[in-house]
Each structure stands twice: as structure tokens, then as C-alpha cells.
N, C-alpha and C. Protein backbone atom coordinates (compact mmCIF):
# COMPACT_ATOMS: atom_id res chain seq x y z
N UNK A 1 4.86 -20.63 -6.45
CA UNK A 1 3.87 -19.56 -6.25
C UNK A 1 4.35 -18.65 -5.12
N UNK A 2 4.21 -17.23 -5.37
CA UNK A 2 4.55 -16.35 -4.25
C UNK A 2 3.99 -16.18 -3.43
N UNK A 3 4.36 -15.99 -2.29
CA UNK A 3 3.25 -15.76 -1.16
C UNK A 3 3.44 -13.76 -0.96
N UNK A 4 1.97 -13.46 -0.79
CA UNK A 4 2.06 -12.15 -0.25
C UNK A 4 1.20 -11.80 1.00
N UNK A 5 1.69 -10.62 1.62
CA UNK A 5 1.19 -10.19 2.62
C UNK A 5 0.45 -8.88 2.37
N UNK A 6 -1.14 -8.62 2.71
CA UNK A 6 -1.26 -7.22 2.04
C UNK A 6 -1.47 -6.48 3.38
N UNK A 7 -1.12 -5.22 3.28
CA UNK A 7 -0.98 -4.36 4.89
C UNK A 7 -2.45 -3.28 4.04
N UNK A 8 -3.02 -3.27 4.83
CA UNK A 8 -4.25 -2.21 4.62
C UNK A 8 -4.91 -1.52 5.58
N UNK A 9 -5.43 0.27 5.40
CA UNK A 9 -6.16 0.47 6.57
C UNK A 9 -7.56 1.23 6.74
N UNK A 10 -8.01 0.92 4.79
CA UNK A 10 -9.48 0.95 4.70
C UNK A 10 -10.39 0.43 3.86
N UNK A 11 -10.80 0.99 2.81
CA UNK A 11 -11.82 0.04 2.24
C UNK A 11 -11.09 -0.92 1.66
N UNK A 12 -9.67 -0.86 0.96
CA UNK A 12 -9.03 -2.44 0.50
C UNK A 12 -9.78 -2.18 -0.87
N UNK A 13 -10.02 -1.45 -1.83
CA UNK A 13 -10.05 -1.49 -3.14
C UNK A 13 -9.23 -1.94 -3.96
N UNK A 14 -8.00 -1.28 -3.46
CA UNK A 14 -6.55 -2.02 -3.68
C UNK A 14 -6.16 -3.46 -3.88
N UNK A 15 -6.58 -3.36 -2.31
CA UNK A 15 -6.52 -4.88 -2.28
C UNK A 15 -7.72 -6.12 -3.28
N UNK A 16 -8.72 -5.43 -3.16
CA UNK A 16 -9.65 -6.13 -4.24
C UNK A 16 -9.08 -6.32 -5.92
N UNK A 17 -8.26 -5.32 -6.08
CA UNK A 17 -7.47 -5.51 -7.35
C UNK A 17 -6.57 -6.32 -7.19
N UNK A 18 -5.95 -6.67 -6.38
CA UNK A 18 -5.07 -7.76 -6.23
C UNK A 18 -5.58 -8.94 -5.95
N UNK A 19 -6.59 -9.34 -5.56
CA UNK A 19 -7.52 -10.56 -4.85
C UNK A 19 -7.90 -11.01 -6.79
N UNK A 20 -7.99 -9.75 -7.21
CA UNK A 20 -9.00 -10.51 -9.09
C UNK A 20 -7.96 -10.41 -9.50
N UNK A 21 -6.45 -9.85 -9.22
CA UNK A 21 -5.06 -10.32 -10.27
C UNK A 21 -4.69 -11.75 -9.72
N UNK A 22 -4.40 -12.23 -8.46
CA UNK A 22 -4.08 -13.48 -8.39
C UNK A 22 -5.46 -14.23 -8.77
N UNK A 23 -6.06 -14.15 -8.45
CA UNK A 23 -7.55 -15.22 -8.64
C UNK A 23 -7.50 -15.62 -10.11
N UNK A 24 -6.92 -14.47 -11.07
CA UNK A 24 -6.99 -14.94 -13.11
C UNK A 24 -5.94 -15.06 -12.81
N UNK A 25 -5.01 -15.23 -11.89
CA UNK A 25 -3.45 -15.46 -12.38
C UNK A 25 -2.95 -14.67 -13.32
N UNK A 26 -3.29 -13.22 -13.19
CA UNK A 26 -2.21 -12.17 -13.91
C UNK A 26 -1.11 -12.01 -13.24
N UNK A 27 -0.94 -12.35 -11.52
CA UNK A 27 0.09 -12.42 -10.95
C UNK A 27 0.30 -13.76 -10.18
N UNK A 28 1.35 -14.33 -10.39
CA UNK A 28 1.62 -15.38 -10.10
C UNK A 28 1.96 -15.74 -8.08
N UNK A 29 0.72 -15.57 -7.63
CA UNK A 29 1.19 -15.33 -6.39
C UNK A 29 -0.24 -15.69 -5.48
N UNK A 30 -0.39 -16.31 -4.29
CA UNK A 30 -1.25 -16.61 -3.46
C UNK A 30 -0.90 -15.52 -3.05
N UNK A 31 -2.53 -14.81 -1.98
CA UNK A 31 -2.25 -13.90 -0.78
C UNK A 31 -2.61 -14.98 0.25
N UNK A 32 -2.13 -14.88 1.38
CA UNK A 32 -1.39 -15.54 2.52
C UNK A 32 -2.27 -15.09 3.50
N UNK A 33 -2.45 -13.52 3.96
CA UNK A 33 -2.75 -12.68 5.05
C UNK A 33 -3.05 -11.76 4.25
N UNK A 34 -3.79 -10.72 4.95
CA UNK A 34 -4.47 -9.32 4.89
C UNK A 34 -4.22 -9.03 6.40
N UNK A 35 -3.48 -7.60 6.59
CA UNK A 35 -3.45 -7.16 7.67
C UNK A 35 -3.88 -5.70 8.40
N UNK A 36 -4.31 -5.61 9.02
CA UNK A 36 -5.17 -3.79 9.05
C UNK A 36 -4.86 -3.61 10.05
N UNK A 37 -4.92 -2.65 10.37
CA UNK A 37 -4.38 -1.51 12.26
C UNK A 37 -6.13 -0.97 12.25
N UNK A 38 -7.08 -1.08 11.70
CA UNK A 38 -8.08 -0.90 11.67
C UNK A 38 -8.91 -1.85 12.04
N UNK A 39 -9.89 -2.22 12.70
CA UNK A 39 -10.69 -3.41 12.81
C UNK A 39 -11.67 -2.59 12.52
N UNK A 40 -12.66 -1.61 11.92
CA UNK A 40 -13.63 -1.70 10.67
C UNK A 40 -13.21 -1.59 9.27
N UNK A 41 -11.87 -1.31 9.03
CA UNK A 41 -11.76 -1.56 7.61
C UNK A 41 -12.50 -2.75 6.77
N UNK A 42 -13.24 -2.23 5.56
CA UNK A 42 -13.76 -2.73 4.96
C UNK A 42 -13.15 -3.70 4.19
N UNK A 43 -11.53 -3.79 3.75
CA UNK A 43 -10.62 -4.73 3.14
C UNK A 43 -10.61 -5.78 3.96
N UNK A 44 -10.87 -5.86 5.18
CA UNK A 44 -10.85 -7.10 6.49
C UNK A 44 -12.06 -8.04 5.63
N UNK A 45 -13.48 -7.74 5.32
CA UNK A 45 -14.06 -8.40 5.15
C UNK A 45 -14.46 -8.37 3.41
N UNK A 46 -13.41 -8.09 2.77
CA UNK A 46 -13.05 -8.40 0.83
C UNK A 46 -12.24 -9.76 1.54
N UNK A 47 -11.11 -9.95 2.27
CA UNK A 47 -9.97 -11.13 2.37
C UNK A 47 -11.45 -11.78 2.89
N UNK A 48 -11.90 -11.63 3.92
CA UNK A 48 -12.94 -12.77 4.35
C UNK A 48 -13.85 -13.55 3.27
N UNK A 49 -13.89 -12.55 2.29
CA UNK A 49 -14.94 -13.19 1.05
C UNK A 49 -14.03 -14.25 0.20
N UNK A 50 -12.97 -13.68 -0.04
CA UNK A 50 -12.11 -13.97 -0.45
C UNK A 50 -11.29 -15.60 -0.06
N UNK A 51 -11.45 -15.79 1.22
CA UNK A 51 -11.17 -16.96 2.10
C UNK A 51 -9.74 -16.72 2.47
N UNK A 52 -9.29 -15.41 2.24
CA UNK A 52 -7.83 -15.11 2.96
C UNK A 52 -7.60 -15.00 4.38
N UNK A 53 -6.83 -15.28 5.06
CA UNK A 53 -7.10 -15.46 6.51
C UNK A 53 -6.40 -14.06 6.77
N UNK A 54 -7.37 -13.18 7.93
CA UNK A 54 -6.69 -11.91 8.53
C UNK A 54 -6.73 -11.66 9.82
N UNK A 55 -5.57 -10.28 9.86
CA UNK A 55 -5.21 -10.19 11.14
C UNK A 55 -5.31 -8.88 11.82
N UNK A 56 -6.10 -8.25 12.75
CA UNK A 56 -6.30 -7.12 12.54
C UNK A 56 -5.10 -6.57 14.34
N UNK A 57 -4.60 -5.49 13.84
CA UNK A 57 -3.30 -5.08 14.80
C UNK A 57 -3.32 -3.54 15.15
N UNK A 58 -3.83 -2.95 16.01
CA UNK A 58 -3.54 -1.93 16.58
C UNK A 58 -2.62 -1.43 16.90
N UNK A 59 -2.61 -0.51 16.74
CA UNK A 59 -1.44 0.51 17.31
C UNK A 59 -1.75 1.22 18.82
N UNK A 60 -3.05 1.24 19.05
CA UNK A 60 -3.35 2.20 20.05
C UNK A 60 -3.24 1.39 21.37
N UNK A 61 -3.37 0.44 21.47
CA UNK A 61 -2.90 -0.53 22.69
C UNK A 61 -1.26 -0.09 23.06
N UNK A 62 -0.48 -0.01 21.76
CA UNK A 62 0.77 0.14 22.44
C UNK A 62 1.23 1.57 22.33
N UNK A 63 0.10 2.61 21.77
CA UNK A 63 1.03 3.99 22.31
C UNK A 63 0.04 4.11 24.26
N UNK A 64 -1.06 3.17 24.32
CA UNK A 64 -1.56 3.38 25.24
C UNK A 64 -0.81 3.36 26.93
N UNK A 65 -0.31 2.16 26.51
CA UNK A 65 0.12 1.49 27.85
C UNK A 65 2.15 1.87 27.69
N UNK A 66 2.77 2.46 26.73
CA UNK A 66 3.84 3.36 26.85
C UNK A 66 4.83 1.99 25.79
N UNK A 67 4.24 1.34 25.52
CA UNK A 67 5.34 0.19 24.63
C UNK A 67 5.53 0.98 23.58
N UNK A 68 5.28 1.52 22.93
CA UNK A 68 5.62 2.23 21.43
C UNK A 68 5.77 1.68 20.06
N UNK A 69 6.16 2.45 19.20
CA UNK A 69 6.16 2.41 18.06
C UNK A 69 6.97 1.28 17.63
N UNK A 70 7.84 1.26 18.42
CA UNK A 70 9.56 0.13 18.02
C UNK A 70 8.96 -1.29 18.57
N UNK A 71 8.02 -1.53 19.48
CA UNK A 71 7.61 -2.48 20.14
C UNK A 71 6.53 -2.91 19.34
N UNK A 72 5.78 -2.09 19.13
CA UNK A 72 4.12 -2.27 17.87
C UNK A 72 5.21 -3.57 16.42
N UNK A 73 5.81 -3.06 16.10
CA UNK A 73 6.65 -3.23 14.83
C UNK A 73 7.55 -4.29 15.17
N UNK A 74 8.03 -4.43 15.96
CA UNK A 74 8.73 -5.54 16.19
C UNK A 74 7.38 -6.96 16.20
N UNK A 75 6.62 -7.01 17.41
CA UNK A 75 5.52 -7.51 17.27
C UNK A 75 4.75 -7.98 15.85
N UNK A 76 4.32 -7.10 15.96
CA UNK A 76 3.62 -6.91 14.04
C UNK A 76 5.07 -8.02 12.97
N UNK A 77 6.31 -7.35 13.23
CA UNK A 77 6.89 -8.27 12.43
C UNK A 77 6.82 -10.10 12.66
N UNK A 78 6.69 -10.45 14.16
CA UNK A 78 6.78 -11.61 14.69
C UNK A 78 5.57 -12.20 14.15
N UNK A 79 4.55 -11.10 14.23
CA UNK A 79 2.73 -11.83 13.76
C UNK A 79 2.95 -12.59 11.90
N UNK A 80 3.84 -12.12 11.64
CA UNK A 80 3.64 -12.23 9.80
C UNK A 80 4.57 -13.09 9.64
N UNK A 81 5.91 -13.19 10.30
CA UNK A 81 6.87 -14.20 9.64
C UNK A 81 6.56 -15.59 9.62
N UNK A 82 5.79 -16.35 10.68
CA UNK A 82 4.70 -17.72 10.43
C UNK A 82 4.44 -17.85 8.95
N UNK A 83 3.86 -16.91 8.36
CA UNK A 83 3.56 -16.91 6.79
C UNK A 83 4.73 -16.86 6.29
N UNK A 84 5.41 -16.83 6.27
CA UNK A 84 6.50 -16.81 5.14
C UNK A 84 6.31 -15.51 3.68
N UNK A 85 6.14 -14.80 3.96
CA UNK A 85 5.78 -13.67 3.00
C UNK A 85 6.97 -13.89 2.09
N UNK A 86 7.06 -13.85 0.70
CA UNK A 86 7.88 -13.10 -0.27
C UNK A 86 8.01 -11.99 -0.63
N UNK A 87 6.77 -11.29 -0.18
CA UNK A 87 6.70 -9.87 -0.63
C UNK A 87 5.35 -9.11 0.37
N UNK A 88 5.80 -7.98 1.01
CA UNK A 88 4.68 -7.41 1.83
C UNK A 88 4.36 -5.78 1.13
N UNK A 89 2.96 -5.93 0.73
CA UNK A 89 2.89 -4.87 -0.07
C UNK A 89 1.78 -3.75 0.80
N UNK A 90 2.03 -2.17 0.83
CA UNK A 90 1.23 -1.79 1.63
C UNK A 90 0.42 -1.04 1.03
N UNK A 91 -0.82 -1.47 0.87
CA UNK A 91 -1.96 -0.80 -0.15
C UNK A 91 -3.19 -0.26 0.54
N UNK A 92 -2.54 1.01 0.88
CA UNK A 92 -3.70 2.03 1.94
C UNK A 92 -3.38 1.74 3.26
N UNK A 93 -2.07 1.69 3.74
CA UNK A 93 -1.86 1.05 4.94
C UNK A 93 -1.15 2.50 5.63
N UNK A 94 -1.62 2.73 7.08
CA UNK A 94 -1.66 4.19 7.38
C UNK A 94 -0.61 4.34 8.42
N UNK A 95 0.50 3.77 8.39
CA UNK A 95 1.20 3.69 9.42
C UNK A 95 2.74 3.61 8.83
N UNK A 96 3.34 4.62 9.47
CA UNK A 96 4.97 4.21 8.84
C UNK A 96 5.90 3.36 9.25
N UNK A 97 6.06 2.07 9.11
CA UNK A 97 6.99 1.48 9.78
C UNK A 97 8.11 1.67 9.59
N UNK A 98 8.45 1.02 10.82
CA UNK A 98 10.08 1.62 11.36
C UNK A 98 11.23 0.50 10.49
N UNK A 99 12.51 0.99 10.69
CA UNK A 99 13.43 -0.12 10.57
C UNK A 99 13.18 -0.95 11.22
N UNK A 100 12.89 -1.39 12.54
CA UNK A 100 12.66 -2.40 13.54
C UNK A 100 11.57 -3.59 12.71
N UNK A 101 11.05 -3.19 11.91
CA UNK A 101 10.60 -4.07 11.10
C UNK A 101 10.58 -4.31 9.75
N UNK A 102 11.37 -3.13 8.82
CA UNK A 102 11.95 -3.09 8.01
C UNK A 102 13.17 -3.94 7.29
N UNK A 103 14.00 -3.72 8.78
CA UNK A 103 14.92 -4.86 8.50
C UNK A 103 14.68 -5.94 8.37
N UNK A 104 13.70 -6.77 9.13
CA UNK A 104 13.45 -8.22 8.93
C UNK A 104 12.73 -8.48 7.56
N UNK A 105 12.54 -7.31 7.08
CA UNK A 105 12.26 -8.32 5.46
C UNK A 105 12.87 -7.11 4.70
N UNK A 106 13.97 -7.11 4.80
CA UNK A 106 15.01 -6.48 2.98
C UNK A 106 14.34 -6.75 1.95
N UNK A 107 13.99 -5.77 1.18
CA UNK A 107 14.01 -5.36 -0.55
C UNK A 107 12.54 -6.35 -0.45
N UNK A 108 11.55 -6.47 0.70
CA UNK A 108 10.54 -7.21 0.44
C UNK A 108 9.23 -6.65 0.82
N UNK A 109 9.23 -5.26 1.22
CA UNK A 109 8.08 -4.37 1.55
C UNK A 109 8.02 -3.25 0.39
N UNK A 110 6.79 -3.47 -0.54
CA UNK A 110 6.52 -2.10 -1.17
C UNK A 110 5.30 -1.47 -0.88
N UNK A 111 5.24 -0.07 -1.16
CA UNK A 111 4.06 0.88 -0.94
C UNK A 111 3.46 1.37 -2.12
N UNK A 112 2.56 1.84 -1.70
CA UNK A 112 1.98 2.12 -2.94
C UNK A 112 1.25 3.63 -2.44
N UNK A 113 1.75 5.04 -3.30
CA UNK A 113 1.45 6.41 -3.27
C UNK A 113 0.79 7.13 -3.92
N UNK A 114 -0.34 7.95 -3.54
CA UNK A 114 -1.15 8.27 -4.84
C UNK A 114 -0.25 9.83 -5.35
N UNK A 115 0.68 9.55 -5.24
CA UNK A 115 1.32 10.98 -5.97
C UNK A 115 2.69 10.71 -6.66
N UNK A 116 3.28 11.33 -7.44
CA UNK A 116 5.04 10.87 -8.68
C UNK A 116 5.80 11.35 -7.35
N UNK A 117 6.76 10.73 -7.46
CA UNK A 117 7.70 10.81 -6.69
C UNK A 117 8.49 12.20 -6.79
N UNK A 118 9.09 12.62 -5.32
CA UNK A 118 9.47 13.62 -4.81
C UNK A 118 8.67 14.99 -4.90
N UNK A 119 7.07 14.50 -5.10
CA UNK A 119 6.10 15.06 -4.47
C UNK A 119 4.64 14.67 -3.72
N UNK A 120 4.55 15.57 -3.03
CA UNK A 120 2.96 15.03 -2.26
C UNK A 120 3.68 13.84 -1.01
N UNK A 121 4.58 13.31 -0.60
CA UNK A 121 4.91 12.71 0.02
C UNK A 121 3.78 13.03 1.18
N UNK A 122 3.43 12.10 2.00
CA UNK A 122 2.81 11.81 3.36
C UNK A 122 1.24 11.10 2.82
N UNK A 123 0.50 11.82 3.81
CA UNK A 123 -0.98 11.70 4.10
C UNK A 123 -1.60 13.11 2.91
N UNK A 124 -3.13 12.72 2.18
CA UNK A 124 -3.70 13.37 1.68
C UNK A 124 -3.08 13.59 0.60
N UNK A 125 -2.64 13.24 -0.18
CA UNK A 125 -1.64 13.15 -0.85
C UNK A 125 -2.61 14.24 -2.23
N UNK A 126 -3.79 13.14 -2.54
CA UNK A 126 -4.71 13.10 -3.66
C UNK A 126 -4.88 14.88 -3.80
N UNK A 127 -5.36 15.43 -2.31
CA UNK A 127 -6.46 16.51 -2.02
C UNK A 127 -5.18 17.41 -2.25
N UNK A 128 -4.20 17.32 -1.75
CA UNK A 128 -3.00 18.05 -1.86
C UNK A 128 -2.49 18.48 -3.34
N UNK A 129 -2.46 17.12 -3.91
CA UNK A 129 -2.43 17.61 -5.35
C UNK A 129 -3.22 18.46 -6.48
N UNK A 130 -4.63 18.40 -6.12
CA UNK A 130 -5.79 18.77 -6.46
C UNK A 130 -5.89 20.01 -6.30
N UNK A 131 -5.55 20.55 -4.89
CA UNK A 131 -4.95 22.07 -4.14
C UNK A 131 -4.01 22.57 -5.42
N UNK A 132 -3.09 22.34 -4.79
CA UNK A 132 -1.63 22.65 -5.96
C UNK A 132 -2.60 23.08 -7.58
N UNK A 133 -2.94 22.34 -8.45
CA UNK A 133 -3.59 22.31 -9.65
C UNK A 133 -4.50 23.43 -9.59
N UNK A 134 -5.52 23.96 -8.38
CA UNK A 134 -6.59 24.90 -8.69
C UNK A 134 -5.16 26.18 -8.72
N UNK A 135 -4.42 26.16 -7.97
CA UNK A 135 -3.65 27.17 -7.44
C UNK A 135 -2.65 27.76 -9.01
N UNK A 136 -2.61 26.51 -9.74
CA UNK A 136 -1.84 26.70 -11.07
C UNK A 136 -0.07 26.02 -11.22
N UNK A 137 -0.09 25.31 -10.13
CA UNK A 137 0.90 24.97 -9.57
C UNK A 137 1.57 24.01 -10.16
N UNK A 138 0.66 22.71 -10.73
CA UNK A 138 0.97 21.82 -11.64
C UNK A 138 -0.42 21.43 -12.55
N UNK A 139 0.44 20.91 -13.41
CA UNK A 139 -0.56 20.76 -14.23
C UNK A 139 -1.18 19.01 -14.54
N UNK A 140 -0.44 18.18 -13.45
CA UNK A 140 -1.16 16.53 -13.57
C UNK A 140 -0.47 16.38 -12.31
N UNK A 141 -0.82 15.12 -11.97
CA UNK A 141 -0.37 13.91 -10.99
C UNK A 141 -0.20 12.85 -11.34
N UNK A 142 -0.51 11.60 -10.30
CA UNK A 142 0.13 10.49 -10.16
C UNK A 142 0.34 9.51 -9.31
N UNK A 143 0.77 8.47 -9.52
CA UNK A 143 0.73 7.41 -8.44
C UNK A 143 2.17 6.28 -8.55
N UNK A 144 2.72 5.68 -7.63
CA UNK A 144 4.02 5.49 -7.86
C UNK A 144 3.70 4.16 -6.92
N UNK A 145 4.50 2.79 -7.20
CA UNK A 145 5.28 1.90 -5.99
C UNK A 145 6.07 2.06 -6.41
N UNK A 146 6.60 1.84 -5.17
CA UNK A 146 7.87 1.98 -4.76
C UNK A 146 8.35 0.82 -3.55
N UNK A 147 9.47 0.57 -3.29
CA UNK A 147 10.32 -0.40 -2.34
C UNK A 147 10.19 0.76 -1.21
N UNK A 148 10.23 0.41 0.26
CA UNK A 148 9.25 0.77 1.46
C UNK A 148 11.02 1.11 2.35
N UNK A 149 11.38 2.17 2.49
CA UNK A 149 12.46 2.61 3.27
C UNK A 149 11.71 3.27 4.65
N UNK A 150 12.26 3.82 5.80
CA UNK A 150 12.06 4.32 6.86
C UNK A 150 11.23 5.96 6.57
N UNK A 151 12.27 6.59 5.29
CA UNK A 151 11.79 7.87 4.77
C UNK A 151 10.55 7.29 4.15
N UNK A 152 9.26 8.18 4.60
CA UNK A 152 8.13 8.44 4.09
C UNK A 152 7.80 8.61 2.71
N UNK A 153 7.08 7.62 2.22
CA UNK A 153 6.93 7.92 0.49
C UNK A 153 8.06 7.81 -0.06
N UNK A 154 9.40 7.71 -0.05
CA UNK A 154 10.72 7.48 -0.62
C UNK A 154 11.09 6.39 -0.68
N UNK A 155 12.01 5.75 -1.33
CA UNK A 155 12.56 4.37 -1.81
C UNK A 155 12.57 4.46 -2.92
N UNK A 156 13.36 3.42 -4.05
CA UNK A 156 13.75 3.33 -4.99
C UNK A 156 12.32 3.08 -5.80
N UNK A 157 12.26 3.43 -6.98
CA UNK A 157 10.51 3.68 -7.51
C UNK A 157 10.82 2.04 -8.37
N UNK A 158 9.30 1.20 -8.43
CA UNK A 158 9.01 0.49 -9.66
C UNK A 158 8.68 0.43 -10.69
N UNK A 159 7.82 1.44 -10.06
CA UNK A 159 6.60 1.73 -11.20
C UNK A 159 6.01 2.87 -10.95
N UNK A 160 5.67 3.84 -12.15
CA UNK A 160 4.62 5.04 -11.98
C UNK A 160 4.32 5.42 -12.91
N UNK A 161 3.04 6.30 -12.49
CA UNK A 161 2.18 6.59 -13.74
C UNK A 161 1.81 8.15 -13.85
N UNK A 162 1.21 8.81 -14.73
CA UNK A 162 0.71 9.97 -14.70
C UNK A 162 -0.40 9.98 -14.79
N UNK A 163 -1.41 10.68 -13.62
CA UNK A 163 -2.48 10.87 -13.69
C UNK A 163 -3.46 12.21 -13.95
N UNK A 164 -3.83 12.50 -15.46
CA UNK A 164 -4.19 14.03 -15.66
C UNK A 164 -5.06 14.70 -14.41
N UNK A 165 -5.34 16.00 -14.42
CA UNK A 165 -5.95 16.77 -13.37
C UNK A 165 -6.99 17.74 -14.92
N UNK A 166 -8.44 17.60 -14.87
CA UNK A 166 -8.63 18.22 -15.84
C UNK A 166 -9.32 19.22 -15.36
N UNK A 167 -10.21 20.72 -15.96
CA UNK A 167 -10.06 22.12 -15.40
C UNK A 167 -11.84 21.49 -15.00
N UNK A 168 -12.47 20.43 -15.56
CA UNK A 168 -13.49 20.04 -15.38
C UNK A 168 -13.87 18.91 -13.84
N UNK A 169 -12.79 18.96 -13.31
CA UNK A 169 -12.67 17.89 -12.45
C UNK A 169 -13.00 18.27 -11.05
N UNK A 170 -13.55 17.37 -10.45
CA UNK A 170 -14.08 17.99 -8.90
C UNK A 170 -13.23 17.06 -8.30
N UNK A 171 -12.66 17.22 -7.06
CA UNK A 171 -11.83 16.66 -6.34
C UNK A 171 -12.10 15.18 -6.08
N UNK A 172 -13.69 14.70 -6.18
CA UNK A 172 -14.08 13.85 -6.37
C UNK A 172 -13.96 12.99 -7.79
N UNK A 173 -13.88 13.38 -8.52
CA UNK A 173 -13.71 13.26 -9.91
C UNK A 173 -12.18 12.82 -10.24
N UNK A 174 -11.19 13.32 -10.02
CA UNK A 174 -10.17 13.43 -9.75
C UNK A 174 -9.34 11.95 -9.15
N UNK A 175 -10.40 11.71 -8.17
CA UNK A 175 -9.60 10.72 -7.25
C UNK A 175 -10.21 9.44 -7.18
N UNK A 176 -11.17 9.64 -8.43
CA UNK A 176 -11.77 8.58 -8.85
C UNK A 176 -10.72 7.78 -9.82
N UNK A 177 -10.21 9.22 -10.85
CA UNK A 177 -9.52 8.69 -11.70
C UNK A 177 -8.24 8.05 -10.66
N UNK A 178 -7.30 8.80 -9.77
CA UNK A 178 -6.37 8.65 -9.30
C UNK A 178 -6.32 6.93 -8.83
N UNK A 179 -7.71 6.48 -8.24
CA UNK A 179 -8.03 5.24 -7.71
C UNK A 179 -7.59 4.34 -8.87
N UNK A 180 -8.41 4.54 -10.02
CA UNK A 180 -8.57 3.24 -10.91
C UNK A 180 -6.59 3.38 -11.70
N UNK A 181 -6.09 4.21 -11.54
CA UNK A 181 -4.58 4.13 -12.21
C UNK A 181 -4.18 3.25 -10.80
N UNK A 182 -4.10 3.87 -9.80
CA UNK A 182 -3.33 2.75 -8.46
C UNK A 182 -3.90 1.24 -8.64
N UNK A 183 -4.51 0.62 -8.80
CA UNK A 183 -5.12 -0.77 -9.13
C UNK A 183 -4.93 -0.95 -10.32
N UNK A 184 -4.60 -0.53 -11.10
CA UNK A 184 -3.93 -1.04 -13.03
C UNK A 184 -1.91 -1.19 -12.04
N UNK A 185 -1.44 0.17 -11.66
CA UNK A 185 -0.44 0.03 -11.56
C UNK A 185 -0.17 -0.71 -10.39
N UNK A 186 -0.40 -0.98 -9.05
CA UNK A 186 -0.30 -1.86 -8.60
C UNK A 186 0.44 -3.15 -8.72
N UNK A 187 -0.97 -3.85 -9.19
CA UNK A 187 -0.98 -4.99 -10.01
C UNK A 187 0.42 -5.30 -11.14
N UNK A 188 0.43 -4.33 -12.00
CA UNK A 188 1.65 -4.51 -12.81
C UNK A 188 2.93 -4.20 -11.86
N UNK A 189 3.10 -3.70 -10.71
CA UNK A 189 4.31 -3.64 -9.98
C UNK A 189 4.48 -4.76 -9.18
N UNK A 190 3.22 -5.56 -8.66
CA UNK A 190 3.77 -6.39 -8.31
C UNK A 190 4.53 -7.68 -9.15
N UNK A 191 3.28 -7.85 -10.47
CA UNK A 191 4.20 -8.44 -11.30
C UNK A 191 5.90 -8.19 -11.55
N UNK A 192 5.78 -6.76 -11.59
CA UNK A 192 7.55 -6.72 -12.12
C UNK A 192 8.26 -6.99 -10.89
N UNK A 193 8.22 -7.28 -9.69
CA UNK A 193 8.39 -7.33 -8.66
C UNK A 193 8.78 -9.04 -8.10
N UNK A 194 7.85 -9.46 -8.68
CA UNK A 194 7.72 -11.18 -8.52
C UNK A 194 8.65 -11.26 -9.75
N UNK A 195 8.56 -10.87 -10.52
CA UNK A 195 9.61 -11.42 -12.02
C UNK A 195 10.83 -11.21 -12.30
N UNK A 196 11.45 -10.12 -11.44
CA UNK A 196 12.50 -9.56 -11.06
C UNK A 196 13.38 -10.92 -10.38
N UNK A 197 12.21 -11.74 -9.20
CA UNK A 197 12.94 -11.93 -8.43
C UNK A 197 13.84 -11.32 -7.21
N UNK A 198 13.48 -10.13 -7.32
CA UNK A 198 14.13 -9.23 -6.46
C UNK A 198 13.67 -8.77 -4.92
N UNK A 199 13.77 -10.11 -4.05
CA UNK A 199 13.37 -9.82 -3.32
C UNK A 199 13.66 -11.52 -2.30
């Protein structure tokens, strides 16, 4: 059985799709930890229902007192390796980690983006796309994992999907749909992910 680590830094919907894929065993994998840079994220207390044990990790302690980003991440990496992760997946997790913790787990961190690759990269991804579409700019979107490099939103893709934009759609509407494709695809990336072996 795989062990996973889920990195999150709000409501954990995401993560609730993954809590009911291992629970029916569509993916062959215990979650281990739930981890948030948030302590009200609402995904903190889905793992609690859940009986997953979590860990909640700030960032603002260490841009506070001058330790930084390379120090947060190094740390953060020391907090998770106890678990033995096979795979650390980051589903709504708001923080870019560095190589400094990258390296300690090779080909074993993926992300998960609500936009197709080599666009929408960063934050807001959804609203951004939605923009673009009133403007005439494109005509759909999307959502992608991908393997977790230093570059933002980039890495080698697993999995992605297309998500229509229709002329009837309110931004709300929109990212409703965008939600329920990231939790179908998800789920199936981590499968191909665990089955691969690649990691």
C-alpha cells in the first residue's frame, strides 16, 4: 500500500476526493498526513474526520524572524520524512517550494493546476481564464497534474483535461465545473502515478 502525503491550503475538496478514492480503494494507497501552511483551512478538519493525522506549518514565523524560505522548506521537509511518503501530492497548496525540498523527494511531488499547461500558470488561475474567454481570447480551459519542479505550474504533465467555458457561464458557474474535473482528474493521476511506479 502507498503511503501519501497531501499538502493543502484551504477547504481540501480535493483532498476529500482523495480521502473517498482511497477509502473504496480506487487508489491503492493510505493517506499518512495532511499538511496546511494554514491553520483554518477547512481540509485540516476533512483529515480529522477522516482519522488522518495533521500537521499544520507556517510560513509566517519564518519570513518573520528572517529564517526564510530555504529554511521554512528544509524544515517542512524534515516534518514529513518520519512518514515515509511515496508520493506528496499538492492539492490547493499555496506555496512554491523550493529545490531545498524538492530534492529530498525526486519524481515524488505532484501538483495539481486549474488551467492546460503553458497557460494560466500561477495564482487565480480559474478567474484568469474566465477573463481571457469574456475578452474572446480562448475558447475553453482546464486542469492538469503534473510532477512539481522549482518553475511554477511547470513539470512534466500526467494528466489533463479540458474544461468548456460556456457564453452562459458566470465565473461562479465556471469554477464549479473547473472543481468537479480537478477531483475526477486528480484521483486518476494519482492512480497512473502509483501504477507507473514512478516514483
Amino acid at each position: 500500500m502507498s503511503r501519501l502525503i497531501i499538502f493543502i491550503s484551504g477547504s481540501g475538496s480535493n483532498l476529500q476526493a482523495i480521502l473517498d478514492a482511497a477509502a473504496n480503494q480506487t487508489i491503492p494507497a493510505e493517506i499518512v498526513l495532511v499538511v496546511s501552511n494554514r491553520k483554518e483551512a477547512y481540509g485540516l478538519e476533512r483529515a480529522r474526520q477522516a482519522g488522518v493525522p495533521t500537521l499544520y506549518f507556517p510560513l509566517k514565523p519564518y519570513k518573520e524572524d528572517g529564517r526564510g524560505r530555504d529554511q521554512y522548506d528544509a524544515d517542512l521537509a524534515d516534518q514529513i520524512k518520519p512518514y515515509q511518503p511515496d508520493l506528496i501530492v499538492l492539492a490547493g497548496w499555496m506555496h512554491v517550494l523550493s529545490p531545498v525540498f524538492l530534492n529530498q523527494f525526486p519524481h515524488q511531488v505532484i501538483n495539481l493546476h486549474p488551467a492546460l499547461p503553458g497557460t494560466f500558470a500561477g495564482t487565480h488561475a480559474i478567474e484568469r481564464a474566465y477573463e481571457a474567454y469574456q475578452r474572446g481570447e480562448i475558447s475553453h480551459s482546464g486542469c492538469m497534474v503534473h510532477y512539481t519542479i522549482p518553475e511554477v505550474d511547470a513539470g512534466p504533465v500526467i494528466a489533463q483535461a479540458v474544461v468548456p467555458i460556456h457564453p452562459t457561464d458566470t465565473l461562479h458557474s465556471f469554477a464549479a465545473r473547473m472543481h468537479q474535473a480537478e477531483h475526477i482528474l486528480l484521483v486518476e493521476a494519482i492512480a497512473k502515478v502509483l501504477a507507473s511506479g514512478v516514483f
